[in-house]
Protein backbone atom coordinates (compact mmCIF):
# COMPACT_ATOMS: atom_id res chain seq x y z
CA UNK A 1 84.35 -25.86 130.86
CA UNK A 2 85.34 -26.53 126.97
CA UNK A 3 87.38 -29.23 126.01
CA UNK A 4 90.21 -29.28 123.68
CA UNK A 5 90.92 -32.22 120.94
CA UNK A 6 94.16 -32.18 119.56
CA UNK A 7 96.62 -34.57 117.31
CA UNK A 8 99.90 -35.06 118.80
CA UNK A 9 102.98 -36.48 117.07
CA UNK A 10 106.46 -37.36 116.88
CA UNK A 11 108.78 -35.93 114.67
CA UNK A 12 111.16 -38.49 112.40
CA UNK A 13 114.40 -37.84 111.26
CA UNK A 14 115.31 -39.67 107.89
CA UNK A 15 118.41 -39.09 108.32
CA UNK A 16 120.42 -41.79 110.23
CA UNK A 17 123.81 -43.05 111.01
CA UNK A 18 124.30 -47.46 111.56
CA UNK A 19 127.50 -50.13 111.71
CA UNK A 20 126.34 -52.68 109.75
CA UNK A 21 127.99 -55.17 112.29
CA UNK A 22 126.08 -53.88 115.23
CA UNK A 23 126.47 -52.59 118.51
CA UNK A 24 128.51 -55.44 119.62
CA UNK A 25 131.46 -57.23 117.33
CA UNK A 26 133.63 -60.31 118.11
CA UNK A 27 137.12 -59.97 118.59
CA UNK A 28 137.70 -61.46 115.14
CA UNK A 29 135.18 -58.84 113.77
CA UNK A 30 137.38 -56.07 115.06
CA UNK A 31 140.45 -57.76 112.80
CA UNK A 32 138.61 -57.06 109.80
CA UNK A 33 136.09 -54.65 108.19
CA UNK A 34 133.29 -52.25 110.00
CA UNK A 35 130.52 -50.95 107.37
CA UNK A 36 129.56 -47.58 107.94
CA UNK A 37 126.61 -47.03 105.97
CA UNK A 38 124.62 -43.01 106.34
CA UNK A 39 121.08 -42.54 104.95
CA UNK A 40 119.62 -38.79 104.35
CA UNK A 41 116.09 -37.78 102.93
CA UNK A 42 115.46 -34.05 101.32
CA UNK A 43 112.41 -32.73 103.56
CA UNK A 44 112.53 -29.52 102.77
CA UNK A 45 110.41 -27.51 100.45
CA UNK A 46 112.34 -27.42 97.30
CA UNK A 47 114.60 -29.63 95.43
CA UNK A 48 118.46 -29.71 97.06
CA UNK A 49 120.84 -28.64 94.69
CA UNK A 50 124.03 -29.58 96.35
CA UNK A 51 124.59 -31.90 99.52
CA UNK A 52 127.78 -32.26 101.81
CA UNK A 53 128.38 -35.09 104.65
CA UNK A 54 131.21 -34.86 106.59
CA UNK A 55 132.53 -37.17 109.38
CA UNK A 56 135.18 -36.89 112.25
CA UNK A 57 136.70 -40.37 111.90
CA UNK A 58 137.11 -42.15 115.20
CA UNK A 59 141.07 -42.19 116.52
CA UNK A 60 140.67 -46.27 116.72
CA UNK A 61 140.03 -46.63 113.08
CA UNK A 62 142.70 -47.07 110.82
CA UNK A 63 142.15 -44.73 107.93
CA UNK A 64 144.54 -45.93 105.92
CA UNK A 65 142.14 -48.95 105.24
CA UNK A 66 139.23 -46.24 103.93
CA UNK A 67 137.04 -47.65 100.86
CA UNK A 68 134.41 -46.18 99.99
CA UNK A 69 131.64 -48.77 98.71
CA UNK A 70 128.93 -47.06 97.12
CA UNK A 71 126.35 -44.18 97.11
CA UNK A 72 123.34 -43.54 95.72
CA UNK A 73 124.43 -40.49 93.76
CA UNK A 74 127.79 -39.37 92.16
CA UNK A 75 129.65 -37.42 94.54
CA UNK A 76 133.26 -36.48 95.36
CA UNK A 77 135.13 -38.06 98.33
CA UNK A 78 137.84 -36.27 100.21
CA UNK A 79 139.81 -37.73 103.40
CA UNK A 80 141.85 -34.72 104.67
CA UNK A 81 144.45 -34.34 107.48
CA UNK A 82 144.14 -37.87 108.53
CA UNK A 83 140.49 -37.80 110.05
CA UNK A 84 138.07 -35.45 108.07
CA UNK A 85 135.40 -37.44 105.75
CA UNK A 86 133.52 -35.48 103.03
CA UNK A 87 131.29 -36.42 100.79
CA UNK A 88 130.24 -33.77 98.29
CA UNK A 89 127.27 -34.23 95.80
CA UNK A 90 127.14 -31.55 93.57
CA UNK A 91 124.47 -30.69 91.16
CA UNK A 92 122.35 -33.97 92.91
CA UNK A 93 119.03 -32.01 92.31
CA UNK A 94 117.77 -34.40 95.32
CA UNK A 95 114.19 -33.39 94.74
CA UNK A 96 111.91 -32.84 97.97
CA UNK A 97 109.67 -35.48 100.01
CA UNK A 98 106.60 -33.95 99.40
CA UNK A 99 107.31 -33.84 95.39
CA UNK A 100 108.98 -36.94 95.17
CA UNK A 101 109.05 -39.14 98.06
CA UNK A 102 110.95 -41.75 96.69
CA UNK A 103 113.37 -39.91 94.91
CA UNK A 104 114.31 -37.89 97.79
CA UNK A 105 116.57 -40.26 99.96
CA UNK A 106 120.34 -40.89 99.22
CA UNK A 107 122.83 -42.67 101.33
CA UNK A 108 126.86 -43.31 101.73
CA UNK A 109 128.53 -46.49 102.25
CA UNK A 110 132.28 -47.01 103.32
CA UNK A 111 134.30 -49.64 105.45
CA UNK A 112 137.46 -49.54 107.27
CA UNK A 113 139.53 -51.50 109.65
CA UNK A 114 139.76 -50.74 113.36
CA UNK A 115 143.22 -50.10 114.97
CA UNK A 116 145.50 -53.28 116.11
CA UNK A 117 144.92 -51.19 119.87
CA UNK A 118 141.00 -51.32 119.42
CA UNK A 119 140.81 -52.75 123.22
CA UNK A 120 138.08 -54.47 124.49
CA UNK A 121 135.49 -52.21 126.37
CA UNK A 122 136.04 -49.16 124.31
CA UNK A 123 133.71 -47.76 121.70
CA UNK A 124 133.99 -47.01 117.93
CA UNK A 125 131.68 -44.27 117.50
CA UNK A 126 130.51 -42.44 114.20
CA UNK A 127 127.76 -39.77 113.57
CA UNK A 128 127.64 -37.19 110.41
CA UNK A 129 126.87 -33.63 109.60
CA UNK A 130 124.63 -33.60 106.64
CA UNK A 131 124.03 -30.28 104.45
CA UNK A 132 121.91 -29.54 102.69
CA UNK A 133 122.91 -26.46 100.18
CA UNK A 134 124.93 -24.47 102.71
CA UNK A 135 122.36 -24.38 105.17
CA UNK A 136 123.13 -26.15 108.67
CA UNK A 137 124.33 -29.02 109.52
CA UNK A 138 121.88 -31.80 110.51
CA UNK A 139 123.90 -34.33 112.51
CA UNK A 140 122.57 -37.87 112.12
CA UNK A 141 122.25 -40.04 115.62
CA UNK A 142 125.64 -41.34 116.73
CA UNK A 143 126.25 -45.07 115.48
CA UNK A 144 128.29 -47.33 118.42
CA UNK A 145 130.05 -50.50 118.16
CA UNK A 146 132.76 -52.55 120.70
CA UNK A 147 134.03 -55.55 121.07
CA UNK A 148 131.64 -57.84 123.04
CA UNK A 149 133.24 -59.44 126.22
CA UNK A 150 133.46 -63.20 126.16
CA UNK A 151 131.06 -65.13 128.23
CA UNK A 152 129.42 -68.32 128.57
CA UNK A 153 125.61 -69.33 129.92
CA UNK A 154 125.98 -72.72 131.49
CA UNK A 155 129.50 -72.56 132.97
CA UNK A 156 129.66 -71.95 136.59
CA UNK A 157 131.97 -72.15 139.21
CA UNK A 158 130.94 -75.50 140.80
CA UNK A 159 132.08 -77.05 137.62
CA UNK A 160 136.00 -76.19 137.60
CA UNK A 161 139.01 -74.86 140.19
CA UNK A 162 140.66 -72.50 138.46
CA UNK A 163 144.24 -71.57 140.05
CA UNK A 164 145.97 -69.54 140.66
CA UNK A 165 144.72 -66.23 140.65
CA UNK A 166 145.38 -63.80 139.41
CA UNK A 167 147.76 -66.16 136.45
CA UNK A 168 150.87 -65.31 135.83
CA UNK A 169 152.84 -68.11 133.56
CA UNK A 170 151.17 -71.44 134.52
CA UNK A 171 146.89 -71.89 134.92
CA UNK A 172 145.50 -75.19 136.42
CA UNK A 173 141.89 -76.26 135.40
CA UNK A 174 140.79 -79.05 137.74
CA UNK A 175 137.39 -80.31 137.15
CA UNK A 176 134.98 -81.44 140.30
CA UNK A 177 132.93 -83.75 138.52
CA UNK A 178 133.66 -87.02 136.61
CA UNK A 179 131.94 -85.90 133.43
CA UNK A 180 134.02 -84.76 130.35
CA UNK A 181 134.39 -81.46 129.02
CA UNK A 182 136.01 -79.47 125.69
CA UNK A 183 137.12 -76.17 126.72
CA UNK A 184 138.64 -73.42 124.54
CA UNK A 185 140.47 -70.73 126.14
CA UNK A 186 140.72 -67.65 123.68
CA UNK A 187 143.10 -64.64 124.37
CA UNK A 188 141.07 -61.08 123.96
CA UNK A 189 144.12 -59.68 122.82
């Protein structure tokens, strides 16, 4: 009986897709700007000449509020039919990993504004299809955000009666105990 030593590893994919505001945003978050930032890294074996990202744009984002932010690299940005992203790099000359580690990552950064109907519970989602000189696409991981539900840690239900319920114009808050609280009720609409 032989035995047989071998190396075993994972593969990494440089190229990613993150909201900058997280998996989970406050219901004031969703009123303003998400960040939508995508990173890609040339690991192939020569340089790329040209480079394409394009995007589906989720239906709860409000593309009229698009703005691009930055890139790394001069590039071309096209928003057609309402929900199509492209970002076009021509001529980048993104040279290799292996040649040029350093010099062979390049990223996108845009925001826009979700939809007034962005409703609690739902998910913005984003991912990209990166290519690299007309070969195929390499989609990036898919990015998530939604608006967090409201909760509290040290409320419980031996502190208040809450009636009626379910509420329809009027809602009573009776406290059990002597002791004083502040409350805030907040609307998730």
């Amino acid at each position: 009986n032989g035995s047989l030593t071998m190396i075993l590893g994972n593969s990494y994919d440089p190229n990613d897709k993150t909201i900058l505001e997280g998996d989970y945003i406050t219901a004031s978050q969703a009123n303003g700007y998400l960040h939508f930032l995508t990173r890609f890294q040339n690991e192939g074996t020569s340089a790329a000449i040209n480079i394409e990202i394009k995007e589906t744009l989720n239906n709860y984002l409000n593309w009229s509020t698009f703005e691009p932010i930055d890139s790394s690299h001069p590039c071309n940005i096209q928003l057609k039919y309402g929900d199509q992203l492209s970002y076009v790099f021509n001529n980048i000359n993104l040279p290799n990993a292996s040649a040029n580690e350093p010099a062979s990552h390049g990223w996108i950064l845009y925001k826009v504004k979700p939809n007034n109907y962005f409703p609690v519970g739902q998910i913005i989602s984003s991912s990209s299809d990166i290519y690299f000189d007309y070969n195929s696409a390499i989609t990036t991981n898919t990015a998530t955000t939604q608006i967090q539900v409201l909760s509290t840690e040290t409320l419980t239900k031996d502190f208040f009666k809450l009636y009626p319920n379910p509420v329809k114009d009027e809602l009573n808050i009776s406290p059990i105990t002597n002791e004083n609280y502040m409350l805030s009720i907040i609307d998730l609409n």
